[in-house]
PDB file of N, CA and C in Angstrom:
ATOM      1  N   UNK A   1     138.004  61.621-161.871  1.00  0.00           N
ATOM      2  CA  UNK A   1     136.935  62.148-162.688  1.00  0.00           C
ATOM      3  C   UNK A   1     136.489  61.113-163.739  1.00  0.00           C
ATOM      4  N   UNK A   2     137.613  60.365-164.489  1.00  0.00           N
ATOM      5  CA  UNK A   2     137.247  59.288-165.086  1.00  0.00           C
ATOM      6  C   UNK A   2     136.256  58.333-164.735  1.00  0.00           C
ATOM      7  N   UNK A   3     136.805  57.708-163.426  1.00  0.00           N
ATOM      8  CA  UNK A   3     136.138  57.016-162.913  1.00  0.00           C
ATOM      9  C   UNK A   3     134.508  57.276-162.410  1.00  0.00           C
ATOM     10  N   UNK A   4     134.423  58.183-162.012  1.00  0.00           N
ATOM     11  CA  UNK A   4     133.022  59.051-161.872  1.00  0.00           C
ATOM     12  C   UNK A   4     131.769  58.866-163.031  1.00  0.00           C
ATOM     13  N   UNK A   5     132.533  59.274-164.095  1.00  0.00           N
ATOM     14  CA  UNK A   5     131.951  59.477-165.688  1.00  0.00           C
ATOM     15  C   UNK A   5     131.757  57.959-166.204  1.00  0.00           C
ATOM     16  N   UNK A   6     132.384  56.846-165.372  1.00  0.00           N
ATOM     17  CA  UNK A   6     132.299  55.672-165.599  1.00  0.00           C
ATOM     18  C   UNK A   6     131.087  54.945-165.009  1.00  0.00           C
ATOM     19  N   UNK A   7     130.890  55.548-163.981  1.00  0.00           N
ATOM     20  CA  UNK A   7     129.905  54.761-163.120  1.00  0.00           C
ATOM     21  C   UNK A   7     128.599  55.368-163.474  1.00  0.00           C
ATOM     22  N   UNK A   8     128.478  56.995-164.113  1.00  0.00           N
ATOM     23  CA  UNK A   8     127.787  57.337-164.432  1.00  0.00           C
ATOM     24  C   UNK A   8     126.827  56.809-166.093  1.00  0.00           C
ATOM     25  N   UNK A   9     128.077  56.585-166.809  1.00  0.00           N
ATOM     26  CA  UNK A   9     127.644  55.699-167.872  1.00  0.00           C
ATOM     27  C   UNK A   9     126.919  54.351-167.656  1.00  0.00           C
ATOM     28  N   UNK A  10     127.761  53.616-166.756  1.00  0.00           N
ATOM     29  CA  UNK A  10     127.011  52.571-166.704  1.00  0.00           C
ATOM     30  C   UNK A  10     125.754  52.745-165.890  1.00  0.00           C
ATOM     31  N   UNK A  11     125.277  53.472-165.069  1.00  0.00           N
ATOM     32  CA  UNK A  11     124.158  53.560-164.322  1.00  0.00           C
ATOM     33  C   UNK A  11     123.102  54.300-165.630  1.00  0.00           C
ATOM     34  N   UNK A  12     123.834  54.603-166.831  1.00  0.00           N
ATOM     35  CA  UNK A  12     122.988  55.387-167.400  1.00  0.00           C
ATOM     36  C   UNK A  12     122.423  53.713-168.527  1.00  0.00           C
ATOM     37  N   UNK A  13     123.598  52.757-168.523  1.00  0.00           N
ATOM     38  CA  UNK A  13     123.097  52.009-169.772  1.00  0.00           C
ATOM     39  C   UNK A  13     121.805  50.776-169.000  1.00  0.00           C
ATOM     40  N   UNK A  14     122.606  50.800-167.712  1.00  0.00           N
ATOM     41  CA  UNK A  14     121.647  49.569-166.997  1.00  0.00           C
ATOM     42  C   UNK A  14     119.984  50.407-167.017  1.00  0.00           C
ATOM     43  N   UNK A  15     120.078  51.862-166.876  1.00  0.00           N
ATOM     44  CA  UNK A  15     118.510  51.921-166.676  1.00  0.00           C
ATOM     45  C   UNK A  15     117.911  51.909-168.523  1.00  0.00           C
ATOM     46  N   UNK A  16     118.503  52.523-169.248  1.00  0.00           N
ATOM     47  CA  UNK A  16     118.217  52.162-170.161  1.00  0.00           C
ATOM     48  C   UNK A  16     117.779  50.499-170.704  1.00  0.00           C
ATOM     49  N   UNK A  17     118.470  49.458-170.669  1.00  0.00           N
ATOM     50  CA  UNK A  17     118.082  48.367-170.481  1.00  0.00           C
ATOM     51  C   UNK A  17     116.942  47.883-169.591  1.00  0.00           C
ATOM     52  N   UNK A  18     116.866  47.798-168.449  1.00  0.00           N
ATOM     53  CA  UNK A  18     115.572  47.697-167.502  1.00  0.00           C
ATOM     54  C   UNK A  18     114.499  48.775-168.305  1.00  0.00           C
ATOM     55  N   UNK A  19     114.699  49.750-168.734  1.00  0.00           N
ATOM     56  CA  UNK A  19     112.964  50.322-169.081  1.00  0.00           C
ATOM     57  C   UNK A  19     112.964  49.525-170.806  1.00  0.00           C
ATOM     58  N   UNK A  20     113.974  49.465-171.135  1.00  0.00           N
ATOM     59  CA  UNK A  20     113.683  48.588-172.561  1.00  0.00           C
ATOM     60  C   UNK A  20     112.779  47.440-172.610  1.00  0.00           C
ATOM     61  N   UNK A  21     112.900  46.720-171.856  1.00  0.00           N
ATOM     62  CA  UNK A  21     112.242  45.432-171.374  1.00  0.00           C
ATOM     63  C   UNK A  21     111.198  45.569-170.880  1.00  0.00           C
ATOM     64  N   UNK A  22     110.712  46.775-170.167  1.00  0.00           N
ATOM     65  CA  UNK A  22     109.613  47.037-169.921  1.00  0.00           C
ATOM     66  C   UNK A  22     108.779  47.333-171.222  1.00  0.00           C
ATOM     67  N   UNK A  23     109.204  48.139-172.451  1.00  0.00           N
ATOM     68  CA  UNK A  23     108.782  48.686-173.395  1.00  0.00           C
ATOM     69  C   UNK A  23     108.323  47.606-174.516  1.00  0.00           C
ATOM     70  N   UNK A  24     109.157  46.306-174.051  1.00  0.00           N
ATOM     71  CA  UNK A  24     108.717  45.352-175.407  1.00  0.00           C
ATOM     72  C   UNK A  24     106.932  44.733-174.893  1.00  0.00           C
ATOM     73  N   UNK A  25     106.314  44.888-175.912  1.00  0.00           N
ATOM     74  CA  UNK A  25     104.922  44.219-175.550  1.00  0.00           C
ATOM     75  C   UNK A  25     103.806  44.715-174.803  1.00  0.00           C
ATOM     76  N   UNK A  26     104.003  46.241-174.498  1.00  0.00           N
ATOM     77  CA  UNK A  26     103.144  46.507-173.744  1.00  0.00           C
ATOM     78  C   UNK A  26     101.679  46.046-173.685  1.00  0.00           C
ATOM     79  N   UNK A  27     100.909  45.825-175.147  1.00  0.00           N
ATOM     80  CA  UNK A  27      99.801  45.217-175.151  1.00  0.00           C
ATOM     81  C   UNK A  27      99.373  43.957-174.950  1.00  0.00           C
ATOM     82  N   UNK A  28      98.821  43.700-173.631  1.00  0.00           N
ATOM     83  CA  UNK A  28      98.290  42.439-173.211  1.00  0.00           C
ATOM     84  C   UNK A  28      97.238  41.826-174.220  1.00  0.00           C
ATOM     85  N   UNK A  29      96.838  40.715-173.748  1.00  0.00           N
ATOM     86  CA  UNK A  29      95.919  39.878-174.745  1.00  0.00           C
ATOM     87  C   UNK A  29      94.624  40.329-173.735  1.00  0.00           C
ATOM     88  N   UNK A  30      94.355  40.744-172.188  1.00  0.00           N
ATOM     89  CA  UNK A  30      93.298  41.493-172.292  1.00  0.00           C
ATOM     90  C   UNK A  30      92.964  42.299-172.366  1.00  0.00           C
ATOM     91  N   UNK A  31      93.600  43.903-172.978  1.00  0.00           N
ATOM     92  CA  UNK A  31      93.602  44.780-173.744  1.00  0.00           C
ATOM     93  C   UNK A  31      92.753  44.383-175.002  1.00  0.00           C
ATOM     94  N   UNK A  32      93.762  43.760-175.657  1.00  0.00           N
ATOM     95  CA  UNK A  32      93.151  43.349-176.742  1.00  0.00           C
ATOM     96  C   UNK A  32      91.314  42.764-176.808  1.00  0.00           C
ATOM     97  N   UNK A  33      91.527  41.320-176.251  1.00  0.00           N
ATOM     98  CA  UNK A  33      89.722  41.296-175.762  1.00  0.00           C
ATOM     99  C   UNK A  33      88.773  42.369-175.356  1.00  0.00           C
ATOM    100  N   UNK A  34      89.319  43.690-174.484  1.00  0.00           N
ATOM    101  CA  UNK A  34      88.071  44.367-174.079  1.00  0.00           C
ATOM    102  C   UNK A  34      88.070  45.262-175.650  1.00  0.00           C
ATOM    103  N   UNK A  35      89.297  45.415-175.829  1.00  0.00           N
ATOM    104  CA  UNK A  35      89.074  46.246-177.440  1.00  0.00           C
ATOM    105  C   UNK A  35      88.013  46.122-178.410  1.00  0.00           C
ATOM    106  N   UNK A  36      88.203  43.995-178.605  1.00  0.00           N
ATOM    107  CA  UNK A  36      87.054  43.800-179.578  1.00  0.00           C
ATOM    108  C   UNK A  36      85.781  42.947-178.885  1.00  0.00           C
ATOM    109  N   UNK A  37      85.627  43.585-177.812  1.00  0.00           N
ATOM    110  CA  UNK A  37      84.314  42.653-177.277  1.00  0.00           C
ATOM    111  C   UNK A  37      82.890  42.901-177.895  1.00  0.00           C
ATOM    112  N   UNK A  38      83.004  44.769-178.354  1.00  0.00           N
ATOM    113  CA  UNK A  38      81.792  45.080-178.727  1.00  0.00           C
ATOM    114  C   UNK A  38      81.761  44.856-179.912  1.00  0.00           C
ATOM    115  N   UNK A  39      82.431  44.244-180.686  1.00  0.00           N
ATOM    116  CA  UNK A  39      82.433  43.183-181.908  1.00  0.00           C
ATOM    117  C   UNK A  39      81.880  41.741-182.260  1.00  0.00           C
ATOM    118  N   UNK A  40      82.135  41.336-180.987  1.00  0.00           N
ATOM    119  CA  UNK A  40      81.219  39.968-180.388  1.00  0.00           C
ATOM    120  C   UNK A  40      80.122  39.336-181.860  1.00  0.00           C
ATOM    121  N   UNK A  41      78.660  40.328-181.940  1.00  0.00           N
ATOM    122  CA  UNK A  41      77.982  40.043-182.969  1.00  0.00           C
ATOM    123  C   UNK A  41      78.525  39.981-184.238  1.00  0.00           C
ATOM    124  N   UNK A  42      79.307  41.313-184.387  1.00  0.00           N
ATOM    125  CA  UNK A  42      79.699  41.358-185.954  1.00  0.00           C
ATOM    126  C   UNK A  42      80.149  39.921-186.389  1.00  0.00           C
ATOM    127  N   UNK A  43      81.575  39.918-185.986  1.00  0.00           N
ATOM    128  CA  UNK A  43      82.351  38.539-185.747  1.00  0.00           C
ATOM    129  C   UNK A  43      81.427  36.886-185.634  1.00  0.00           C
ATOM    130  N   UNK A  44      80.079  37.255-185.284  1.00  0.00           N
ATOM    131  CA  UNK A  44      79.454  35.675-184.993  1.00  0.00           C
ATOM    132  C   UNK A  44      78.249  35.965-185.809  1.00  0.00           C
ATOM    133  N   UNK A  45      77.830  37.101-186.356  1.00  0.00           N
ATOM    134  CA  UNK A  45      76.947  36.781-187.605  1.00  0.00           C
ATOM    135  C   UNK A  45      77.111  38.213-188.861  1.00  0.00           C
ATOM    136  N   UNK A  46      77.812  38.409-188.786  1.00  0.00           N
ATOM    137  CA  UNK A  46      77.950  39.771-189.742  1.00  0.00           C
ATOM    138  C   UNK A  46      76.915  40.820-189.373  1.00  0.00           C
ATOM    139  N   UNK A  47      76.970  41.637-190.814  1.00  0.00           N
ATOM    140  CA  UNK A  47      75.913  42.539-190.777  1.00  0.00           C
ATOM    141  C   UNK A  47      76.219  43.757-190.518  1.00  0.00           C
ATOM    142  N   UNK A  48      75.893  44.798-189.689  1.00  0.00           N
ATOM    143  CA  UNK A  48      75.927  46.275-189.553  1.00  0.00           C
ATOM    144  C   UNK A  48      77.449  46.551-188.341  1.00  0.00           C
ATOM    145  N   UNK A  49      78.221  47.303-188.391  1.00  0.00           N
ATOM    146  CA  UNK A  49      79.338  46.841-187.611  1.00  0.00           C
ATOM    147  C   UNK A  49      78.824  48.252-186.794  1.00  0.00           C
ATOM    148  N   UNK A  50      79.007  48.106-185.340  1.00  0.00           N
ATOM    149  CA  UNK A  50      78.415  48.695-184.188  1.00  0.00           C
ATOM    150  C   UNK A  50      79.719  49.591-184.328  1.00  0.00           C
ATOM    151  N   UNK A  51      79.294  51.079-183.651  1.00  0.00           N
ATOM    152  CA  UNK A  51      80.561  52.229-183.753  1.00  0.00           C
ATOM    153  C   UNK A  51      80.892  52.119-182.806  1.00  0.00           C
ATOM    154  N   UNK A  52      80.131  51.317-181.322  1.00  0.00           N
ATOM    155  CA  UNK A  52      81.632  51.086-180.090  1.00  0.00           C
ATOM    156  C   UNK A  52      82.778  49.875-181.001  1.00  0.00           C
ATOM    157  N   UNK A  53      82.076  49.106-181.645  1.00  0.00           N
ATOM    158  CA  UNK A  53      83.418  48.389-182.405  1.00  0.00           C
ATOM    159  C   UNK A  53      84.636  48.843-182.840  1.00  0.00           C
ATOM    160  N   UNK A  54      84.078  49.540-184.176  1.00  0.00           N
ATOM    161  CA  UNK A  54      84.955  50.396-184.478  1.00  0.00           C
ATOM    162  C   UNK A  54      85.585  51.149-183.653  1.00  0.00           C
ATOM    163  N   UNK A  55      85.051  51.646-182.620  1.00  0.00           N
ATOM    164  CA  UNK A  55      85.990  52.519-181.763  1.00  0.00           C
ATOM    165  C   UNK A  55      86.901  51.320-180.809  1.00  0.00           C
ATOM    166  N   UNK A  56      86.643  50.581-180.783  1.00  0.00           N
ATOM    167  CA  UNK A  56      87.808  49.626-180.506  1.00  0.00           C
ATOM    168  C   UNK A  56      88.650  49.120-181.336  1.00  0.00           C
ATOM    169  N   UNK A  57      87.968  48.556-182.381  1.00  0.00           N
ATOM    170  CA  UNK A  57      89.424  48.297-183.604  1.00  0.00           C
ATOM    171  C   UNK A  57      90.494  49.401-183.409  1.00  0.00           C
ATOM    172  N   UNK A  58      89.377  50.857-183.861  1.00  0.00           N
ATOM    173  CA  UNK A  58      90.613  52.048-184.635  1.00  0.00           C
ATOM    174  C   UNK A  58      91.374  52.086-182.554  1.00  0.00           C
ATOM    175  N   UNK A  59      91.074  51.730-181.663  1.00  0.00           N
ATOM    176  CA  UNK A  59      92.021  51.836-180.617  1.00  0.00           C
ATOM    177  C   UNK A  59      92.961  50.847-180.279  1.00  0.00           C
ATOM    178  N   UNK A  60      92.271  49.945-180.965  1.00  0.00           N
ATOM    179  CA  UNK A  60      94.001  48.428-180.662  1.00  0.00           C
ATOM    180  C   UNK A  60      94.340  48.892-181.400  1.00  0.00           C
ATOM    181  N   UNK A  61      94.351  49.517-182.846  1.00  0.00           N
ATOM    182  CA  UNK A  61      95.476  49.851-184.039  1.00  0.00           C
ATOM    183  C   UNK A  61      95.963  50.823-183.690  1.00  0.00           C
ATOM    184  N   UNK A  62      95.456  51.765-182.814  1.00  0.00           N
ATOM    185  CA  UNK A  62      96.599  53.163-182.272  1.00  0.00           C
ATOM    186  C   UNK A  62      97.210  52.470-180.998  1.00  0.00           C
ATOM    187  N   UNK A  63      96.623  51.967-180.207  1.00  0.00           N
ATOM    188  CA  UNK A  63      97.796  50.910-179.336  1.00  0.00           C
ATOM    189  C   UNK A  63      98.910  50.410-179.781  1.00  0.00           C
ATOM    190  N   UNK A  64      98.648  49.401-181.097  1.00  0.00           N
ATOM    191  CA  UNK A  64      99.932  48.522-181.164  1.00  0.00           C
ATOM    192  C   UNK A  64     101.076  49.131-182.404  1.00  0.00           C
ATOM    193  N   UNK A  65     101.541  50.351-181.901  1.00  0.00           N
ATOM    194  CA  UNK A  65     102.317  50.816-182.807  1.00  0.00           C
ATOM    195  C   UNK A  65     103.854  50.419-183.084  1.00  0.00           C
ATOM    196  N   UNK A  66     104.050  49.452-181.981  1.00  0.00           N
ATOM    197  CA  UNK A  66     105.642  48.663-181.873  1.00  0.00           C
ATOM    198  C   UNK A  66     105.346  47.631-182.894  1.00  0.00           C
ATOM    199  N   UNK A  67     106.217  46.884-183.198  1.00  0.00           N
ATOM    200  CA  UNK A  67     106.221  45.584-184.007  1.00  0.00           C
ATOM    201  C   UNK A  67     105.962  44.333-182.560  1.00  0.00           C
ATOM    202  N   UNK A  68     106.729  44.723-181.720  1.00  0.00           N
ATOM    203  CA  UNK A  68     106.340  43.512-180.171  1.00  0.00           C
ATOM    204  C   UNK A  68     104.562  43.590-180.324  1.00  0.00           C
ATOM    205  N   UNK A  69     103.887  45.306-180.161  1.00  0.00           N
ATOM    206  CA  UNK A  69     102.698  45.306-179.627  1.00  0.00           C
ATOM    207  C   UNK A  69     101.920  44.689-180.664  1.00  0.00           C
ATOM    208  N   UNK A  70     101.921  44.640-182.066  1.00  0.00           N
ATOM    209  CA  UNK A  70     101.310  44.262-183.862  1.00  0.00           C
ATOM    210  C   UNK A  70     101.579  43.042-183.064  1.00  0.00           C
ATOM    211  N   UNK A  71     102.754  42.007-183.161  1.00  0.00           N
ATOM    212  CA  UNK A  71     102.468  40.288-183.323  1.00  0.00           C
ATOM    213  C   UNK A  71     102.160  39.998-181.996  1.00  0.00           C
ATOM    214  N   UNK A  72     102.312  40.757-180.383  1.00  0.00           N
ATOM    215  CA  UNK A  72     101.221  40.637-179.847  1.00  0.00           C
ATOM    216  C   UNK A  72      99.520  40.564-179.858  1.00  0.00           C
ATOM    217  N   UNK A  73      98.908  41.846-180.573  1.00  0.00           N
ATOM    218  CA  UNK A  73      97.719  41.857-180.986  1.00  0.00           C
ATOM    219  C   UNK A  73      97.480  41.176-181.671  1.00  0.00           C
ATOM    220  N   UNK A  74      98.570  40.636-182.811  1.00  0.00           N
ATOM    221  CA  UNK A  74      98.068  39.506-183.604  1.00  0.00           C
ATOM    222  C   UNK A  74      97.999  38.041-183.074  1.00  0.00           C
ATOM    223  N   UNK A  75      98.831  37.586-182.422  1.00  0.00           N
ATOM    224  CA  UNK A  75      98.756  36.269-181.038  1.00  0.00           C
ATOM    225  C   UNK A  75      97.270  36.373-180.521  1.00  0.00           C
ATOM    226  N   UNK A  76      97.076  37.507-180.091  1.00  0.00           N
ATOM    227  CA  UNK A  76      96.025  37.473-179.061  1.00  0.00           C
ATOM    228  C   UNK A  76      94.488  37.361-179.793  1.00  0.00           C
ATOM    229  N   UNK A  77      94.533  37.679-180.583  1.00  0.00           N
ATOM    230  CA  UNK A  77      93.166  37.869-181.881  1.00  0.00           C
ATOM    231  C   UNK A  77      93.421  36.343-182.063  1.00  0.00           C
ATOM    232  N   UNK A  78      94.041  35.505-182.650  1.00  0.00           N
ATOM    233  CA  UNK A  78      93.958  34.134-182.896  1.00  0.00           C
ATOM    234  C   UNK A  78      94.129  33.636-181.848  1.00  0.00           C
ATOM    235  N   UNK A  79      94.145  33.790-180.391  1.00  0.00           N
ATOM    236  CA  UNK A  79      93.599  32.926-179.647  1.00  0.00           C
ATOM    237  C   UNK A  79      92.718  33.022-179.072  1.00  0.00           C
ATOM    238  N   UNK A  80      91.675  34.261-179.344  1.00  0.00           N
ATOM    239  CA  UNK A  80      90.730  34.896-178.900  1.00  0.00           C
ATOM    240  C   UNK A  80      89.498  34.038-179.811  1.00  0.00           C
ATOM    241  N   UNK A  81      90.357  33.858-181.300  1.00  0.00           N
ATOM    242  CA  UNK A  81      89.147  33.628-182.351  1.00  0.00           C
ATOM    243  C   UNK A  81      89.330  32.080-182.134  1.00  0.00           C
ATOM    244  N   UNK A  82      90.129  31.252-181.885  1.00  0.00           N
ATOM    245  CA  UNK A  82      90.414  29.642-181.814  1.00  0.00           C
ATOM    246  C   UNK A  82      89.827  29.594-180.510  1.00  0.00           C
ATOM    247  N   UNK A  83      89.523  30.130-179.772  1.00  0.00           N
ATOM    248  CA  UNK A  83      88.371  29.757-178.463  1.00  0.00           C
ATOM    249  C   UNK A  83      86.665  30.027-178.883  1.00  0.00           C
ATOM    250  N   UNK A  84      86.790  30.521-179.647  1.00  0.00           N
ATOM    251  CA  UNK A  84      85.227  31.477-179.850  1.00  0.00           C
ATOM    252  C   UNK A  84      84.842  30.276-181.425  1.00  0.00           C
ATOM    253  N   UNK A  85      84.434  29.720-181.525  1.00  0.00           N
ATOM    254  CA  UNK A  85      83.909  28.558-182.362  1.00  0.00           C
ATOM    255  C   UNK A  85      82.861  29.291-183.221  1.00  0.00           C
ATOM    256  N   UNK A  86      82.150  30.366-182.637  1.00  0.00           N
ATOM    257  CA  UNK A  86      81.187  30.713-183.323  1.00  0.00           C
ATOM    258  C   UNK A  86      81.578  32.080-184.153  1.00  0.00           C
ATOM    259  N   UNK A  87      82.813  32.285-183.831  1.00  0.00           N
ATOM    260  CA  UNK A  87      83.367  33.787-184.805  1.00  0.00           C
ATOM    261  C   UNK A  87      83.194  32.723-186.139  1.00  0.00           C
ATOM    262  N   UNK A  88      83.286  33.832-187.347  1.00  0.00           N
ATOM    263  CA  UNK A  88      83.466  33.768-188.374  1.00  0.00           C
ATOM    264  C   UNK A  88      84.648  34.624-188.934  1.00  0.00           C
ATOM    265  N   UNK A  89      85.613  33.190-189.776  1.00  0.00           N
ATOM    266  CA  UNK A  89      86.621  34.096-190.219  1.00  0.00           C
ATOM    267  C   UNK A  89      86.511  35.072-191.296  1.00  0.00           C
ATOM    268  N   UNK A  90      85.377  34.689-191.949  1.00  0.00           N
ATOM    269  CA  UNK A  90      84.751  35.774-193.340  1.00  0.00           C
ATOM    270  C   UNK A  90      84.836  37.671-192.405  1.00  0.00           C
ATOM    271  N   UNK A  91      83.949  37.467-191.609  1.00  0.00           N
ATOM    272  CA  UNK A  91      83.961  38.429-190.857  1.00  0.00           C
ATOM    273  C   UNK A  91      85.287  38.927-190.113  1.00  0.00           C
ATOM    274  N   UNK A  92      85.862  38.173-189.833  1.00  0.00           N
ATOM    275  CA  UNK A  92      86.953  38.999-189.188  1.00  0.00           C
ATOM    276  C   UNK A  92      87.971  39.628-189.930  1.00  0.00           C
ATOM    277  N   UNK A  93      87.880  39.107-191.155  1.00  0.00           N
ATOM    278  CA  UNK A  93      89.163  39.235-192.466  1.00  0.00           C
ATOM    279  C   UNK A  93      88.195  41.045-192.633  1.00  0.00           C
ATOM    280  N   UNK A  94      87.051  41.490-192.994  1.00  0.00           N
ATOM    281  CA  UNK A  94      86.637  42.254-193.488  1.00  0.00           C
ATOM    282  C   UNK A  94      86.394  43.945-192.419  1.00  0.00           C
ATOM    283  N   UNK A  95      87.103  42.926-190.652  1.00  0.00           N
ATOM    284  CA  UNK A  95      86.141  43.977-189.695  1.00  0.00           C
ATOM    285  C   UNK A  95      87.061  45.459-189.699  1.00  0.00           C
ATOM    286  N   UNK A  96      88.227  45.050-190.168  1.00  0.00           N
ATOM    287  CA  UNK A  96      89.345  46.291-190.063  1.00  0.00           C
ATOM    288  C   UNK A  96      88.509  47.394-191.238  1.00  0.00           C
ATOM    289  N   UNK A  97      88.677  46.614-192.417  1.00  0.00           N
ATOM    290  CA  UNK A  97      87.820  47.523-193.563  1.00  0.00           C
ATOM    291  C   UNK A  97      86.973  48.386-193.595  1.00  0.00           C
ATOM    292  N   UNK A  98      86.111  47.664-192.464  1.00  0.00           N
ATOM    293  CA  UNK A  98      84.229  48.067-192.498  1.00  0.00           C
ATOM    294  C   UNK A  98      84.465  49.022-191.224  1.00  0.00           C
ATOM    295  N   UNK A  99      85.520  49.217-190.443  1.00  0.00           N
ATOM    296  CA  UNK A  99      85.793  50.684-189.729  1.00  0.00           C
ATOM    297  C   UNK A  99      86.864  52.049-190.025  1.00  0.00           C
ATOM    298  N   UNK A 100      87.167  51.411-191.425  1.00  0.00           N
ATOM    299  CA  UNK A 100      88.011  52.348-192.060  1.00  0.00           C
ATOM    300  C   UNK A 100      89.571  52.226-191.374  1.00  0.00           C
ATOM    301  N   UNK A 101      89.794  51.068-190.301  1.00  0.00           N
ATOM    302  CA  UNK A 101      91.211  50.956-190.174  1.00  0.00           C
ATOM    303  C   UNK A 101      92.300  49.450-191.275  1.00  0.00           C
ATOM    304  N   UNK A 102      93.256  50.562-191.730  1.00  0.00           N
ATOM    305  CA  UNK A 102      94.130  49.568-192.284  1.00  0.00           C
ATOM    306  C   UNK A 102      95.346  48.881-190.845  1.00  0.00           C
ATOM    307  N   UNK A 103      94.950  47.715-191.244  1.00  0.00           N
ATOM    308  CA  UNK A 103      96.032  47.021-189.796  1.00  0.00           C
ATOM    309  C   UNK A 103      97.238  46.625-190.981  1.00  0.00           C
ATOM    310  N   UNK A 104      97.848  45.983-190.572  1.00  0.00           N
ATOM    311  CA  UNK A 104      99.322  45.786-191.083  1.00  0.00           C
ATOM    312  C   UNK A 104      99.754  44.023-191.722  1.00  0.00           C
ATOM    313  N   UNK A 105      98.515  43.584-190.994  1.00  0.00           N
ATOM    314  CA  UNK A 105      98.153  41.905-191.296  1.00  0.00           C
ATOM    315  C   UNK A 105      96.762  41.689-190.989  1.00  0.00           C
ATOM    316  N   UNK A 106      96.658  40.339-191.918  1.00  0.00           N
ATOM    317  CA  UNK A 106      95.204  39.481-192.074  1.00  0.00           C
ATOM    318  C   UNK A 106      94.928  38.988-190.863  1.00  0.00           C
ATOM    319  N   UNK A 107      94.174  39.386-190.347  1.00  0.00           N
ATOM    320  CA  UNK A 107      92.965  38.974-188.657  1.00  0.00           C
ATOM    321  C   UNK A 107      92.613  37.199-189.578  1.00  0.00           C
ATOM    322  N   UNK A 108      93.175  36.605-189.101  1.00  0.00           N
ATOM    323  CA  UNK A 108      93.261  35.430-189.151  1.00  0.00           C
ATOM    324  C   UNK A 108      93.749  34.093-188.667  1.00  0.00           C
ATOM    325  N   UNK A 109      93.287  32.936-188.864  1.00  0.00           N
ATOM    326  CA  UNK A 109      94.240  31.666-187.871  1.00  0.00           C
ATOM    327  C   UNK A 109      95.439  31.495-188.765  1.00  0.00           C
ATOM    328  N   UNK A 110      95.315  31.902-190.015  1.00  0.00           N
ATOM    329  CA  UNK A 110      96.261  31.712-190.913  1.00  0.00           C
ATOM    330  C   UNK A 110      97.415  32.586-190.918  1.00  0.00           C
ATOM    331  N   UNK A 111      97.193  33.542-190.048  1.00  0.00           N
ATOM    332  CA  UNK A 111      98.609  34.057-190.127  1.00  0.00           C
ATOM    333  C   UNK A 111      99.889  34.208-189.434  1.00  0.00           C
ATOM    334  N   UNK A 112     100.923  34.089-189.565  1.00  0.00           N
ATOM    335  CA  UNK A 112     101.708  33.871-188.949  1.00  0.00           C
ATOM    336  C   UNK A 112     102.094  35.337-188.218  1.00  0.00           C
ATOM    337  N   UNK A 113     102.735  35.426-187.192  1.00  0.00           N
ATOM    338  CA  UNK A 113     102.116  36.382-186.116  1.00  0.00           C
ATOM    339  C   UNK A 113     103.788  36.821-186.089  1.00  0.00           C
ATOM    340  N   UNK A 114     104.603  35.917-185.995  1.00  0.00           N
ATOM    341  CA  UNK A 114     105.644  36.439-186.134  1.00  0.00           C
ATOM    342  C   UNK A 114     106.333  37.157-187.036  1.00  0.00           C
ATOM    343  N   UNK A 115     106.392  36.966-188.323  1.00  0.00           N
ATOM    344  CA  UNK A 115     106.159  37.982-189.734  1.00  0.00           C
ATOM    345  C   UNK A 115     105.576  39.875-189.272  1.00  0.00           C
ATOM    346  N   UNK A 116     104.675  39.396-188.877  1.00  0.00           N
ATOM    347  CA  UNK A 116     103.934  40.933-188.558  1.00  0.00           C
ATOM    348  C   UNK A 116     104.918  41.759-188.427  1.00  0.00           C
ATOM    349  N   UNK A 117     104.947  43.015-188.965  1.00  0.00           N
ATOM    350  CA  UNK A 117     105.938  43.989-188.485  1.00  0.00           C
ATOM    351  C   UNK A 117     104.996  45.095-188.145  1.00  0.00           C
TER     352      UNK A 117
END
């Protein structure tokens, strides 16, 4: 019976482990892009922030509720914005604000992504 309760434990810790690993990071970096695509203008000349935007911000911020999925989304936003030459970082520091979502870190090249919690 021991032995039973043994094999059962461990079959219980290995699946636990395998779905753990699945669980770190779920948010891809193209998640993230289709999130803020309809941001595109805001981000490259300011001005009036479009409500499909916002409805993408406030949905990567209900996405990345892990600390993996936050310095994921945050990775992926600075390499999204270090390809895009014509974003503006004025604008991106302000786009969380101007849809009423508080994120957890500065949308920036300046920030360090690993910090993020």
């Amino acid at each position: 019976m021991a032995m039973k309760m043994m094999k059962v434990f461990c079959v219980m810790v290995v699946c636990m482990v395998v779905s753990s690993s699945y669980a770190e990071a779920a948010l891809t970096c193209s998640d993230v892009s289709n999130k803020i695509l309809p941001c595109t203008s805001f981000l490259k000349q300011g001005g009036e922030v479009s409500a499909d935007c916002c409805t993408g911000v406030k949905g990567l911020n209900d996405a990345a509720k892990t600390t993996p999925d936050r310095q994921a989304a945050c990775n992926c936003l600075k390499t999204t914005f270090k390809s895009n030459k014509d974003f503006k970082s004025d604008n991106a520091v302000v786009l969380p604000s101007k849809c009423g979502v508080n994120i957890p870190y500065k949308i920036s090249l300046e920030t360090d992504c690993n910090k993020v919690k």
